[in-house]
N, C-alpha and C. Protein backbone atom coordinates (compact mmCIF):
# COMPACT_ATOMS: atom_id res chain seq x y z
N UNK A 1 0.84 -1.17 0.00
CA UNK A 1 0.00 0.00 0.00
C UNK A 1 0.89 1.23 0.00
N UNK A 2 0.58 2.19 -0.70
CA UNK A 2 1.59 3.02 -0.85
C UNK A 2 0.41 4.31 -0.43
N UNK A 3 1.43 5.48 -0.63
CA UNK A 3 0.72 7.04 0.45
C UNK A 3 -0.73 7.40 -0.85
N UNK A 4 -0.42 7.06 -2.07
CA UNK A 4 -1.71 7.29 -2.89
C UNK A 4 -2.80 6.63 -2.41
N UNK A 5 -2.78 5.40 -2.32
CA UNK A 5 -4.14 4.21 -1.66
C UNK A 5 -4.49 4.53 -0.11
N UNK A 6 -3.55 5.85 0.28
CA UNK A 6 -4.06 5.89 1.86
C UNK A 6 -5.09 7.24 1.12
N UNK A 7 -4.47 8.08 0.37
CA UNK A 7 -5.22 9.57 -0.01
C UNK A 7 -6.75 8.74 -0.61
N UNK A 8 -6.82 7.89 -1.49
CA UNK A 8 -7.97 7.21 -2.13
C UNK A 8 -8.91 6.75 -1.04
N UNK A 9 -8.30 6.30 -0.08
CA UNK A 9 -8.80 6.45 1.58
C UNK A 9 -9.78 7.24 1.97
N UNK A 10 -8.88 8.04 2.53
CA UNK A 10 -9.37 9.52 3.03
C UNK A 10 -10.60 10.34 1.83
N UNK A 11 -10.13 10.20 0.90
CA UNK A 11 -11.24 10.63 -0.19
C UNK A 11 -12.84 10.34 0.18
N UNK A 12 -12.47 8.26 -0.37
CA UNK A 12 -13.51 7.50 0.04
C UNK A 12 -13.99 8.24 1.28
N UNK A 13 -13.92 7.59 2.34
CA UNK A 13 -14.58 8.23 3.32
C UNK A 13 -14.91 9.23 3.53
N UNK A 14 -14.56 10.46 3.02
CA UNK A 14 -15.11 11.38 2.98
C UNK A 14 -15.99 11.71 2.10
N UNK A 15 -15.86 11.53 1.15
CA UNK A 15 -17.13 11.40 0.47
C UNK A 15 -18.43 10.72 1.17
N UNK A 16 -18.12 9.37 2.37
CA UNK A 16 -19.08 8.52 2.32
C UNK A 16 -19.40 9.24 3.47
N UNK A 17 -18.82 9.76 4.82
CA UNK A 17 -19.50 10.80 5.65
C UNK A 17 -19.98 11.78 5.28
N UNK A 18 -20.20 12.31 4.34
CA UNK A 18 -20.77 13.26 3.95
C UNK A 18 -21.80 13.13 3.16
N UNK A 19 -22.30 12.14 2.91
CA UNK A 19 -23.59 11.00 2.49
C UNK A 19 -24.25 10.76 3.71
N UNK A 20 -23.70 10.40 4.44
CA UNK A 20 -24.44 9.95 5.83
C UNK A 20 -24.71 10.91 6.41
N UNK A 21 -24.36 12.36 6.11
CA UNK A 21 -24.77 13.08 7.15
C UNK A 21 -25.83 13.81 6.79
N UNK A 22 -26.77 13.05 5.52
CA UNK A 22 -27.54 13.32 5.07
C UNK A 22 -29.03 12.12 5.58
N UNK A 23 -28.06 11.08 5.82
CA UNK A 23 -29.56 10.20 6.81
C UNK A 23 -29.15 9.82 8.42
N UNK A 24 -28.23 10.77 8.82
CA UNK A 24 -28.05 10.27 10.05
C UNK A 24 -27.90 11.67 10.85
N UNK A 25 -27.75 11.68 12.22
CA UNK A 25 -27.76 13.20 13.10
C UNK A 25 -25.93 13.34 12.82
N UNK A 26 -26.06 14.62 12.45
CA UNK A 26 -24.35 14.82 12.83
C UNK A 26 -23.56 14.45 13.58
N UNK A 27 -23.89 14.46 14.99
CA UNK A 27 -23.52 13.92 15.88
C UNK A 27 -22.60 12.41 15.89
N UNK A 28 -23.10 11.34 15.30
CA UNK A 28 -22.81 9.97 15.07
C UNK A 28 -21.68 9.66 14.02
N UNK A 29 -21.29 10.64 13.22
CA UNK A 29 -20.97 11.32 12.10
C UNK A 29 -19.32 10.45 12.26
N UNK A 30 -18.94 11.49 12.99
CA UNK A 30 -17.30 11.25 13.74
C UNK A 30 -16.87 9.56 14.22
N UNK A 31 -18.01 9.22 14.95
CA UNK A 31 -17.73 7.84 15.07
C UNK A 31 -17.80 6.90 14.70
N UNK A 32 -18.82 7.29 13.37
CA UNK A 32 -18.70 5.97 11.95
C UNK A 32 -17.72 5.56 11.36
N UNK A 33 -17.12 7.08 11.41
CA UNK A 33 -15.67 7.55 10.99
C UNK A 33 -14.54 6.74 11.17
N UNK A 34 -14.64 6.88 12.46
CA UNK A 34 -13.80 6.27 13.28
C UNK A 34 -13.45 4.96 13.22
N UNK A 35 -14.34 3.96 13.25
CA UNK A 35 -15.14 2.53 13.16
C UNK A 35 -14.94 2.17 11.55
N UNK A 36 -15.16 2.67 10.60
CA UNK A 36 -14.92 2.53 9.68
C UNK A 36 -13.06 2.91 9.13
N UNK A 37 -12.82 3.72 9.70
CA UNK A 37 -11.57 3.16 9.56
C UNK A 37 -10.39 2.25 10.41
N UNK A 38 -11.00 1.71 11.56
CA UNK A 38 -10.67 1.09 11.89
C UNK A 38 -11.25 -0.30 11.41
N UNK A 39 -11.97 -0.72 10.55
CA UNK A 39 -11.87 -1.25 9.44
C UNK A 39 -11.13 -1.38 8.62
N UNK A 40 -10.79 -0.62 7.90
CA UNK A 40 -9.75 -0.20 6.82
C UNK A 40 -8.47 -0.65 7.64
N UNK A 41 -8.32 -0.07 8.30
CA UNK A 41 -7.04 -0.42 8.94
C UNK A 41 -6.54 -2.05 9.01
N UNK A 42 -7.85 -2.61 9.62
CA UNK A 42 -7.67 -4.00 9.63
C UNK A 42 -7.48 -4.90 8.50
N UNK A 43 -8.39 -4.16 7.41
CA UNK A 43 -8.95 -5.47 6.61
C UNK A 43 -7.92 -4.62 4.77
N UNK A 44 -7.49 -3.48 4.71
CA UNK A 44 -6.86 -3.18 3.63
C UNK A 44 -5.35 -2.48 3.91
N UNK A 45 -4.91 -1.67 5.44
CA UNK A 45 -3.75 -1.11 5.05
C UNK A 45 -3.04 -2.51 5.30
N UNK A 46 -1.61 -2.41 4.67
CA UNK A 46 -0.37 -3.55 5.13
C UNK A 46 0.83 -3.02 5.35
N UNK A 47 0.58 -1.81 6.48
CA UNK A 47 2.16 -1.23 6.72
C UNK A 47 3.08 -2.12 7.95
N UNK A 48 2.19 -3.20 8.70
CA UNK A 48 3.70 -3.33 9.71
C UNK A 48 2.84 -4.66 10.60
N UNK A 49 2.74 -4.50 11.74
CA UNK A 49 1.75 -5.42 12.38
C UNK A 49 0.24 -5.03 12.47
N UNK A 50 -0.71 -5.66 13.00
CA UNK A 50 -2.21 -5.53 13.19
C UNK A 50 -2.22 -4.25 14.06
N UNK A 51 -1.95 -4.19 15.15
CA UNK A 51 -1.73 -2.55 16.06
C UNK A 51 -1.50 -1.78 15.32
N UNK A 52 -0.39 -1.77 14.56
CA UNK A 52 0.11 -0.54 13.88
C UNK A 52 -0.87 0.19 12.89
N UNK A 53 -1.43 -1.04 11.86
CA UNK A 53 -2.49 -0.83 11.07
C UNK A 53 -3.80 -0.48 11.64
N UNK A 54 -3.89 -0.94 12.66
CA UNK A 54 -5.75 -0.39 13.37
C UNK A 54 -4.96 1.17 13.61
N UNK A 55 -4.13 1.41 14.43
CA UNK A 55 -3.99 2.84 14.81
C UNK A 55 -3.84 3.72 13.33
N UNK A 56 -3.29 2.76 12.32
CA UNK A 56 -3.27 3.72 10.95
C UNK A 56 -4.85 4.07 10.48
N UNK A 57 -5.48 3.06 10.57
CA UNK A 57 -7.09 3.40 10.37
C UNK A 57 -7.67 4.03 11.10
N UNK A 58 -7.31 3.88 12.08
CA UNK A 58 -7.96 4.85 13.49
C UNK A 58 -7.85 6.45 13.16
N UNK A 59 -6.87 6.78 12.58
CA UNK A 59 -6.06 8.12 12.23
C UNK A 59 -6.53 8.29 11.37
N UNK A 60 -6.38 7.97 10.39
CA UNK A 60 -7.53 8.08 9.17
C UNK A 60 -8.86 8.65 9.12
N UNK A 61 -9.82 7.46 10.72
CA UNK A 61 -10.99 7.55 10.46
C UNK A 61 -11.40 9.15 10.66
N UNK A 62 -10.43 9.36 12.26
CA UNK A 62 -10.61 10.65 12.55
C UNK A 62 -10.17 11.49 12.03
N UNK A 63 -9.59 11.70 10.98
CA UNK A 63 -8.55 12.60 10.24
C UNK A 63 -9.56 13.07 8.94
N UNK A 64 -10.64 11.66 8.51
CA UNK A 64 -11.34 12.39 7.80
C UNK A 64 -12.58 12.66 7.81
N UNK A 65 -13.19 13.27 9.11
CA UNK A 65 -14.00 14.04 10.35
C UNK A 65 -13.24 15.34 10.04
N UNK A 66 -12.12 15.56 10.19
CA UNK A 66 -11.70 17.14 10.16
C UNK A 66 -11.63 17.31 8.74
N UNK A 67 -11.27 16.72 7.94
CA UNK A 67 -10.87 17.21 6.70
C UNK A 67 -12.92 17.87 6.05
N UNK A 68 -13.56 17.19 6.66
CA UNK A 68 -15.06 17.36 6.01
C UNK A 68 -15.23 19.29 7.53
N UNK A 69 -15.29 19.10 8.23
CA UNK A 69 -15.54 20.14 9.06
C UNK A 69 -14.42 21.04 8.47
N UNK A 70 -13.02 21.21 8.29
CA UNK A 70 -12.53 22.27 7.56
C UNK A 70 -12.79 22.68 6.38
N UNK A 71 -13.65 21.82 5.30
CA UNK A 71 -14.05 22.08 3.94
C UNK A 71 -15.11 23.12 4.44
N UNK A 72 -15.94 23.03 5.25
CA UNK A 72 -17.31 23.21 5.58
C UNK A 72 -17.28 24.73 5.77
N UNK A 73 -16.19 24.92 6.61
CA UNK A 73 -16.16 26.46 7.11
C UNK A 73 -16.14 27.71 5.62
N UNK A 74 -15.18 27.11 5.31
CA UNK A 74 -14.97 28.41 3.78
C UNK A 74 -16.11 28.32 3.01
N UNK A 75 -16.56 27.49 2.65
CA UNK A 75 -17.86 27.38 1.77
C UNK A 75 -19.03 27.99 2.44
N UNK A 76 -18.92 27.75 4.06
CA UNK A 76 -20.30 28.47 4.66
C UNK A 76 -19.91 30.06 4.41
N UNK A 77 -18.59 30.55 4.72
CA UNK A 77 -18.28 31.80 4.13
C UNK A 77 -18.80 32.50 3.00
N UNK A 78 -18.50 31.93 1.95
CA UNK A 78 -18.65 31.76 0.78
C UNK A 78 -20.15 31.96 -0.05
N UNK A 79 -21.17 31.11 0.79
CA UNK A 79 -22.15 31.15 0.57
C UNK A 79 -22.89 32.74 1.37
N UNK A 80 -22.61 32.96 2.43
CA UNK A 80 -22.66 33.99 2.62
C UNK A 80 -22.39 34.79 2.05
N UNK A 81 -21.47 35.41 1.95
CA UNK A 81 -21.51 36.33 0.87
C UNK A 81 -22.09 36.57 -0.27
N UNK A 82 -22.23 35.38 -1.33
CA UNK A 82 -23.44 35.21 -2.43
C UNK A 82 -24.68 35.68 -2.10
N UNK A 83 -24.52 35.40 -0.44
CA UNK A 83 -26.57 36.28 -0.52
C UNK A 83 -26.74 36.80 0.06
């Protein structure tokens, strides 16, 4: 697995929390996140032992929780201003 298939990662999931936060409360949002990449971690990265890889998914899951809440801010800007 190389640093591209981790970014294809982070993509995925973000894209897919941001689907869900269309049938689920925000709230729950972060910890699908989470759970789901600690998935990933288990069942697709192959950097070292099983620990190493859950904490790589783990990082991930939560990593792309912020990457969707920092998109969020400029665009709410953004839209503001338009109206």
């Amino acid at each position: 697995m190389t640093m591209i298939d981790v970014t294809i990662v982070i993509v995925f999931m973000a894209g897919l929390s941001a689907m869900l936060k269309f049938y689920m409360p925000d709230k729950y949002v972060p910890a699908i996140n989470f759970l789901i990449g600690i998935a990933v971690g288990y069942f697709y990265i192959d950097f070292g032992t099983v620990r190493e890889n859950l904490m790589y998914g783990a990082l991930i899951g939560l990593g792309t929780g912020g990457f969707i809440d920092m998109a969020s801010v400029p665009l709410a800007k953004i839209k503001g201003k338009l109206m």
